[in-house]
Protein backbone atom coordinates (compact mmCIF):
# COMPACT_ATOMS: atom_id res chain seq x y z
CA UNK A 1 12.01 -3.64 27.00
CA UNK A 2 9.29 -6.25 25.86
CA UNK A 3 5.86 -6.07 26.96
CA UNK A 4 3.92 -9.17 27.19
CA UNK A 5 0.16 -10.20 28.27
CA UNK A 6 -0.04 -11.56 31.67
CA UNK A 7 -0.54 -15.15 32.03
CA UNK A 8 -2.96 -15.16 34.98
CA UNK A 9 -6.50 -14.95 33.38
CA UNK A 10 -7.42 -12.87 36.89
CA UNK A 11 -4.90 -10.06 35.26
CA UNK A 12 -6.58 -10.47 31.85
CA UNK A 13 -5.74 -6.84 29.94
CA UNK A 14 -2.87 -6.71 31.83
CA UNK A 15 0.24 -5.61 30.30
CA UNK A 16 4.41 -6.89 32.21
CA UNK A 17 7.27 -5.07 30.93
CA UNK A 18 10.16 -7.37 30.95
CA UNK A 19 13.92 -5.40 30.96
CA UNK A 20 15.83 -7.01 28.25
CA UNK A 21 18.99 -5.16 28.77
CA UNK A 22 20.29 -1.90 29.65
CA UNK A 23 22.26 -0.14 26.46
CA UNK A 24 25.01 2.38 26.66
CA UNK A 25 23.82 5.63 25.48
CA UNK A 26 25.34 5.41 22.32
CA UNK A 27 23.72 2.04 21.26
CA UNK A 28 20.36 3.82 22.79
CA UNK A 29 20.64 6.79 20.17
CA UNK A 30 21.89 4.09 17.61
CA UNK A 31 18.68 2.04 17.76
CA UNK A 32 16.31 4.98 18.18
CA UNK A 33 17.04 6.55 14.80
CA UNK A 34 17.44 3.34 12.43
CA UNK A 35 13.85 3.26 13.73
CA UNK A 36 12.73 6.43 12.92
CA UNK A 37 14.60 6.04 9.66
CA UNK A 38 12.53 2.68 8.62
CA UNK A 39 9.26 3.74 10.37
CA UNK A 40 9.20 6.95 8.49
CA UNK A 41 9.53 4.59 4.99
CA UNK A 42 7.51 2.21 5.46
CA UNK A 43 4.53 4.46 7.50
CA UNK A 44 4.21 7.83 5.47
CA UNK A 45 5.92 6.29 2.18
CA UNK A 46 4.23 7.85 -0.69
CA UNK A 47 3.60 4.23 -1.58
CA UNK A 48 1.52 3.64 1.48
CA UNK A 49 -1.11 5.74 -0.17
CA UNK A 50 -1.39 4.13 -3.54
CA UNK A 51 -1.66 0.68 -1.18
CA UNK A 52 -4.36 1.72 1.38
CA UNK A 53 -6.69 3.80 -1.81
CA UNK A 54 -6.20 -0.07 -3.71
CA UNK A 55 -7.61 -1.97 -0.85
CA UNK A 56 -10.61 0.44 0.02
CA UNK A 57 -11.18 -0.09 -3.53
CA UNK A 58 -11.28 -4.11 -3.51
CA UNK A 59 -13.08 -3.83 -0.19
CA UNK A 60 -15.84 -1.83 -1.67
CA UNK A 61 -16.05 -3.65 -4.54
CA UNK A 62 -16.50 -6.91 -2.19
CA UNK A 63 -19.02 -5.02 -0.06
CA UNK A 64 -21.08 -3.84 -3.59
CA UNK A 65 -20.56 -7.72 -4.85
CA UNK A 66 -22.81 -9.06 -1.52
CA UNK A 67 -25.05 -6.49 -1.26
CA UNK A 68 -26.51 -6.77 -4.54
CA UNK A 69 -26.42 -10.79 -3.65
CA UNK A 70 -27.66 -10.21 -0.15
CA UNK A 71 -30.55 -7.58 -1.08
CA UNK A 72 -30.81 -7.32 -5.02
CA UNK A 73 -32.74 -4.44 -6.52
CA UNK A 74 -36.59 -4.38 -6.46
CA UNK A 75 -38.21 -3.65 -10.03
CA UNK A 76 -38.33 -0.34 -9.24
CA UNK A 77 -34.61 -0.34 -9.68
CA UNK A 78 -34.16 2.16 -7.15
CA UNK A 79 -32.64 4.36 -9.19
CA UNK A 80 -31.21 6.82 -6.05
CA UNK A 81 -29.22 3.39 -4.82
CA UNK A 82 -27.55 2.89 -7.83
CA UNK A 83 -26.46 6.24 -8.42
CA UNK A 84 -24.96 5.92 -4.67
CA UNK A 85 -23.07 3.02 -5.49
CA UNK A 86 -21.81 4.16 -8.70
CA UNK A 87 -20.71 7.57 -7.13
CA UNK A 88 -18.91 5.46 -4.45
CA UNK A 89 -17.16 3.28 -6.39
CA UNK A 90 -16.11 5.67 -8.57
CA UNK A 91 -14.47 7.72 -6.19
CA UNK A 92 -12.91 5.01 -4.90
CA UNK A 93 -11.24 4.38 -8.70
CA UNK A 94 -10.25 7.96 -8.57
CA UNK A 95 -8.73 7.31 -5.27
CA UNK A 96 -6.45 4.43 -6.84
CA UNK A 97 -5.46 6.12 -10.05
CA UNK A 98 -4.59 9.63 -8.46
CA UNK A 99 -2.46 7.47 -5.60
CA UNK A 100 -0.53 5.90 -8.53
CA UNK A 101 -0.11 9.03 -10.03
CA UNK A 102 1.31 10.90 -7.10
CA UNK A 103 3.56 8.42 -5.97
CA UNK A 104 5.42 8.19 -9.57
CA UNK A 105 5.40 12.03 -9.91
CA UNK A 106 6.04 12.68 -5.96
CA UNK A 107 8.88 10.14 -5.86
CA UNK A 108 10.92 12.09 -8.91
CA UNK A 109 10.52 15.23 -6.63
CA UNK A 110 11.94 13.73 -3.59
CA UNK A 111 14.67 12.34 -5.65
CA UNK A 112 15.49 15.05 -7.34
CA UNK A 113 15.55 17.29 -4.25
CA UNK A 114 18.00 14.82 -2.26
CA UNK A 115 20.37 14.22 -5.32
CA UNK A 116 19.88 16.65 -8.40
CA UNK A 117 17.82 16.49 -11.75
CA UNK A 118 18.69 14.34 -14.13
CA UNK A 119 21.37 12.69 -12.41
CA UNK A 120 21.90 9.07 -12.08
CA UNK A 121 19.67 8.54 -9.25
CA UNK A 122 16.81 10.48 -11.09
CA UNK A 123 17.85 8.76 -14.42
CA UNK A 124 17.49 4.96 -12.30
CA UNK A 125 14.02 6.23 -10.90
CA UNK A 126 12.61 7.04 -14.61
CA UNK A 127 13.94 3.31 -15.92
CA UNK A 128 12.00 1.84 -12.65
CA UNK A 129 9.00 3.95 -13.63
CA UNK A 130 9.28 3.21 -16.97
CA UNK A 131 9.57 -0.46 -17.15
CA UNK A 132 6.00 -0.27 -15.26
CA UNK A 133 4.47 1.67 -17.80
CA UNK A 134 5.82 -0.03 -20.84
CA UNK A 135 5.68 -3.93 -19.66
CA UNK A 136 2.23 -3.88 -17.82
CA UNK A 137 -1.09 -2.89 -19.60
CA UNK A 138 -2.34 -2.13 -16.33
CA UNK A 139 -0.22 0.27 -15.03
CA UNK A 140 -0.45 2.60 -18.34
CA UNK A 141 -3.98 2.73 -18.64
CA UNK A 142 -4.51 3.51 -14.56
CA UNK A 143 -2.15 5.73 -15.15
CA UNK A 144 -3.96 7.10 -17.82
CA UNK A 145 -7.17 7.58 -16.87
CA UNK A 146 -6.81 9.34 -13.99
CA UNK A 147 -6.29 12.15 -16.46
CA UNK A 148 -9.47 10.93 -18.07
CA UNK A 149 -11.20 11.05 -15.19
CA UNK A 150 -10.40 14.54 -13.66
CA UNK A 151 -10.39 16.59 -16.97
CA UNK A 152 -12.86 14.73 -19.03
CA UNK A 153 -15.22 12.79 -17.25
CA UNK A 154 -16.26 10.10 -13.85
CA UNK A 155 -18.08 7.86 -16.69
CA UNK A 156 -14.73 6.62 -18.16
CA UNK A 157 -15.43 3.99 -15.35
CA UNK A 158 -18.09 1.93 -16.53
CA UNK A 159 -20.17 -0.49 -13.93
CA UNK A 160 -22.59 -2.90 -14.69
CA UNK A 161 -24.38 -5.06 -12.10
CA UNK A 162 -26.04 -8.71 -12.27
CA UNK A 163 -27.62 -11.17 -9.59
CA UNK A 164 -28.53 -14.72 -9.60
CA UNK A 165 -28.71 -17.77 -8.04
CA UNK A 166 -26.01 -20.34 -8.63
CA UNK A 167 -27.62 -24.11 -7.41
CA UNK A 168 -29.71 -22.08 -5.34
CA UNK A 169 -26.60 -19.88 -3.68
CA UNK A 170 -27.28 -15.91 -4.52
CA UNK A 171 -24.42 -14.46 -6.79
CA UNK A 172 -24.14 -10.56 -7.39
CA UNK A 173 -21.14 -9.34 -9.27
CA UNK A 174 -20.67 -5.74 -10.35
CA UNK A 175 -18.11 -4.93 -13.10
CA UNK A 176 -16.40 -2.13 -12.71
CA UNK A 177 -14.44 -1.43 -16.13
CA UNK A 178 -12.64 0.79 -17.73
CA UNK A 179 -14.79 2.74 -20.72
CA UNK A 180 -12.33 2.07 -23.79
CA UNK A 181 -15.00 4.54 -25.89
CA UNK A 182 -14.30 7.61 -23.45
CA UNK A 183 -10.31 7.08 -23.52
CA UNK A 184 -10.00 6.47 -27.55
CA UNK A 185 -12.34 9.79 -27.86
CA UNK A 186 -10.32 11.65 -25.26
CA UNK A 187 -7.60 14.01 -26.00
CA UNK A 188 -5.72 13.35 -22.84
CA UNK A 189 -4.96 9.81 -24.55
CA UNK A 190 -2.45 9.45 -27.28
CA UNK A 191 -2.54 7.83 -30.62
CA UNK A 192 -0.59 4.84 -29.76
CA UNK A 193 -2.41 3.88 -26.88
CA UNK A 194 -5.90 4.89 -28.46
CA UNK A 195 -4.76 2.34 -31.29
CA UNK A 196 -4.02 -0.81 -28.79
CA UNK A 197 -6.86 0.00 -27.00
CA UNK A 198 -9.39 0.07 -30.35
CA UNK A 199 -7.85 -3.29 -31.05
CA UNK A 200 -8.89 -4.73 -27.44
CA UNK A 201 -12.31 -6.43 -27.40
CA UNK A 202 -14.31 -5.21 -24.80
CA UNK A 203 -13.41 -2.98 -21.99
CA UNK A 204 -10.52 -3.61 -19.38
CA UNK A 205 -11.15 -5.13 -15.95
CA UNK A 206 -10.05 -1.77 -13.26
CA UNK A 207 -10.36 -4.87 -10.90
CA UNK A 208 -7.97 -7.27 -13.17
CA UNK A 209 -5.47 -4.06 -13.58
CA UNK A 210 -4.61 -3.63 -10.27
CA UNK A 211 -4.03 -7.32 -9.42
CA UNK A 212 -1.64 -7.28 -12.66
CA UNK A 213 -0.15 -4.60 -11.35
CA UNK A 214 -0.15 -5.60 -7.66
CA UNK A 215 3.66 -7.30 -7.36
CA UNK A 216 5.22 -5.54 -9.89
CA UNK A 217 4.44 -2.28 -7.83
CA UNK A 218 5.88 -3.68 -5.07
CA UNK A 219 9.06 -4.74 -6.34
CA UNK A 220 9.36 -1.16 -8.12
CA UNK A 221 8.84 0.71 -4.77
CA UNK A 222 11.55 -1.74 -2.89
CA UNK A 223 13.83 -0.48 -5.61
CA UNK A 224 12.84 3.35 -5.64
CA UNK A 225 13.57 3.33 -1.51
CA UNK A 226 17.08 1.88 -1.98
CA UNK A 227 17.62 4.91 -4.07
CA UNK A 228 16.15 7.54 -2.07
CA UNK A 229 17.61 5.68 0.99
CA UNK A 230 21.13 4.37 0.04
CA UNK A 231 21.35 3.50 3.61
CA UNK A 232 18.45 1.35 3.92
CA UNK A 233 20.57 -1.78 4.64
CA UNK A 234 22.56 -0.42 7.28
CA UNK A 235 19.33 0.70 8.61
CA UNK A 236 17.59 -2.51 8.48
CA UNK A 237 21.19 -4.28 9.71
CA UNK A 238 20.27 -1.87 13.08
CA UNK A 239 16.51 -3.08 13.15
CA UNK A 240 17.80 -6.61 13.45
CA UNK A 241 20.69 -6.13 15.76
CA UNK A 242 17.98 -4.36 18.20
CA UNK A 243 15.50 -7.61 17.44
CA UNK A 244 18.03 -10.32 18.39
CA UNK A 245 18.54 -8.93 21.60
CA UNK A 246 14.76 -10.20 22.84
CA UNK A 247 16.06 -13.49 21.39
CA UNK A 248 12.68 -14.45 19.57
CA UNK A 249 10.68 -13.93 22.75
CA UNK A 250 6.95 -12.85 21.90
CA UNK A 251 5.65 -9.72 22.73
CA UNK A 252 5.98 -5.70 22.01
CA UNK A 253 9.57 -4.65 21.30
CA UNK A 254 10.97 -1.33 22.46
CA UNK A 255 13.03 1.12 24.02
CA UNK A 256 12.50 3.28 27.32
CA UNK A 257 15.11 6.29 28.34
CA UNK A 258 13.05 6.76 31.59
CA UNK A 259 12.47 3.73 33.79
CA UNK A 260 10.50 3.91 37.20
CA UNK A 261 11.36 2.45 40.54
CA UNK A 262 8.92 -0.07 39.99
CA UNK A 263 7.47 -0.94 36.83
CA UNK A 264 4.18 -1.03 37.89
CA UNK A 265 1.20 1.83 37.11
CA UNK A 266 0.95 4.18 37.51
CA UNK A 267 4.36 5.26 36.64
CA UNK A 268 5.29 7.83 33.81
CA UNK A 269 7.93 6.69 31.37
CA UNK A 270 9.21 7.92 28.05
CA UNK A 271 8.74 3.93 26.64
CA UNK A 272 8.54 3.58 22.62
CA UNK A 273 6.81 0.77 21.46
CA UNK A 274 8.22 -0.51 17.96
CA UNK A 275 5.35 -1.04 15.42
CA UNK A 276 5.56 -5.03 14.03
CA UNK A 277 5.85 -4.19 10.53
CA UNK A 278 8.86 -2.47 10.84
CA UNK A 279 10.89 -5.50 12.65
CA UNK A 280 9.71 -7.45 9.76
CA UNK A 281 10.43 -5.64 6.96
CA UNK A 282 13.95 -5.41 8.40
CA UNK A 283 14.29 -8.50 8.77
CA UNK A 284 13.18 -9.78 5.07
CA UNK A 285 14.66 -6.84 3.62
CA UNK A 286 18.29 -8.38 5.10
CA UNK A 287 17.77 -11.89 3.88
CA UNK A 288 16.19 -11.24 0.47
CA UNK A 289 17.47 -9.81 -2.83
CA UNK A 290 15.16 -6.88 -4.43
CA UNK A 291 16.26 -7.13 -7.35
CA UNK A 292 15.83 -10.62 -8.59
CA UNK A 293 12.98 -11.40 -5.74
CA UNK A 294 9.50 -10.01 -5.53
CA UNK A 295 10.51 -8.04 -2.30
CA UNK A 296 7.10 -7.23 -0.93
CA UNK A 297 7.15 -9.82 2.24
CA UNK A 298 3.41 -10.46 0.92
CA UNK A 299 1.11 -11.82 -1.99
């Protein structure tokens, strides 16, 4: 079925189902489970995580940048406000740097409970992992301090805040770095990476990490799902099957095993509306090559 808005502004809110064919039961069964297959990848992926804690961070970060434009600190220096941002921001960092960790550590698991330990699927996971952690600054020192951060202390995130007008415009930017100090002094850290770091001048951008980090990440994850899911092609070859049946017609794709006499409410169906997101990853993940391509569908 597709569901579109209806065109008469008097039935604004309005929903029309439109029958786009009638499937044979095995088709029907077909369809339904390449969906669950794809939804359940792309909606409780451990990935998903790292992606949603990354852009809370960045939003926050935005929202701390125009407050302190907006409404910049009296004299006083409100001392109670600052302590609120930094705890929130900090959190947030935390957030971003445990989500990295648990979908690297979390993703060996899964592996290594559908295949075995050590085996070539595990072995391919650990050279995807590992090209991340020796090819992007970034990703090693994230990676990093969230170890920092839990067993030593919040303050390896270091923020300073300025305002000021530019031609007249207010500016406020708040860095939010990483404390190079805490991590060379920390026993969590090891001697190679305490010696890069001492030969770094001042302290890394957290900001400037993840956007490093950002396609890279993507690409990685593309690859770790066609391991996990060896069948993800198939899969997405049944996403795009079911899609070409509505012919490009706009609207809400779906399927329905229970249809009324009339499909008008109120009427009680069993209709299961496909989320957008998985239609298109389907479809770029069956016209685009992961490994030579970026493979996120987005910037």
């Amino acid at each position: 079925m597709l569901i579109t808005a209806a065109p008469d502004p008097a039935n604004q809110g309005n929903a029309i189902f439109h029958v786009v064919k009638e499937l044979p039961e095995a088709d029907y069964e077909r369809y339904v489970e390449a969906y669950k297959t794809l939804d359940g990848i792309l909606i409780t992926n451990l990935f998903t995580y790292y992606v949603e804690a990354a852009k809370s961070l960045a939003n926050l970060w935005r929202e701390a940048n125009n407050a302190l434009a907006t409404a910049p600190l009296p004299i006083s220096g409100e001392p109670d406000l600052m302590v609120s941002w930094g705890t929130r921001l900090r959190g947030a960092v935390l957030s971003v740097v445990s989500a990295l960790c648990y979908h690297q550590e979390r993703t060996y698991e899964e592996i290594c409970t559908k295949f075995s330990r050590n085996g070539p699927e595990h072995q391919a996971a650990k050279a995807i992992f590992g090209a991340l952690y020796d090819e992007y600054f970034g990703y090693r020192y994230l990676y990093k301090l969230r170890n920092v951060m839990i067993h030593d202390t919040m303050l390896a995130v270091a923020i300073t805040a300025e305002a000021y007008a530019n031609k007249g415009n207010p500016v406020g930017l708040v860095e939010l770095n990483m404390d190079s100090s805490t991590l060379i002094e920390s026993d969590k850290i090891n001697a190679t990476l305490k010696t890069e770091l001492a030969a770094k001048p001042g302290d890394p951008s957290i900001i400037q990490m993840m956007m490093e980090i950002h396609r890279a990440m993507r690409k990685a994850n593309r690859r770790l799902l066609t391991i996990l899911h060896p069948d993800l092609a198939s899969v997405c070859d049944t996403i795009v099957e079911f899609d070409m049946l509505f012919e490009g017609r706009d609207g809400t794709r779906g399927l329905i095993h229970q249809q009324s006499p009339e499909l008008c409410a109120p009427f009680t169906t069993g209709f299961n509306p496909w989320a957008g997101q998985v239609v298109l990853f389907a479809r770029s993940y069956t016209t685009r090559d992961w490994n030579s391509s970026d493979g996120s569908g987005e910037d």
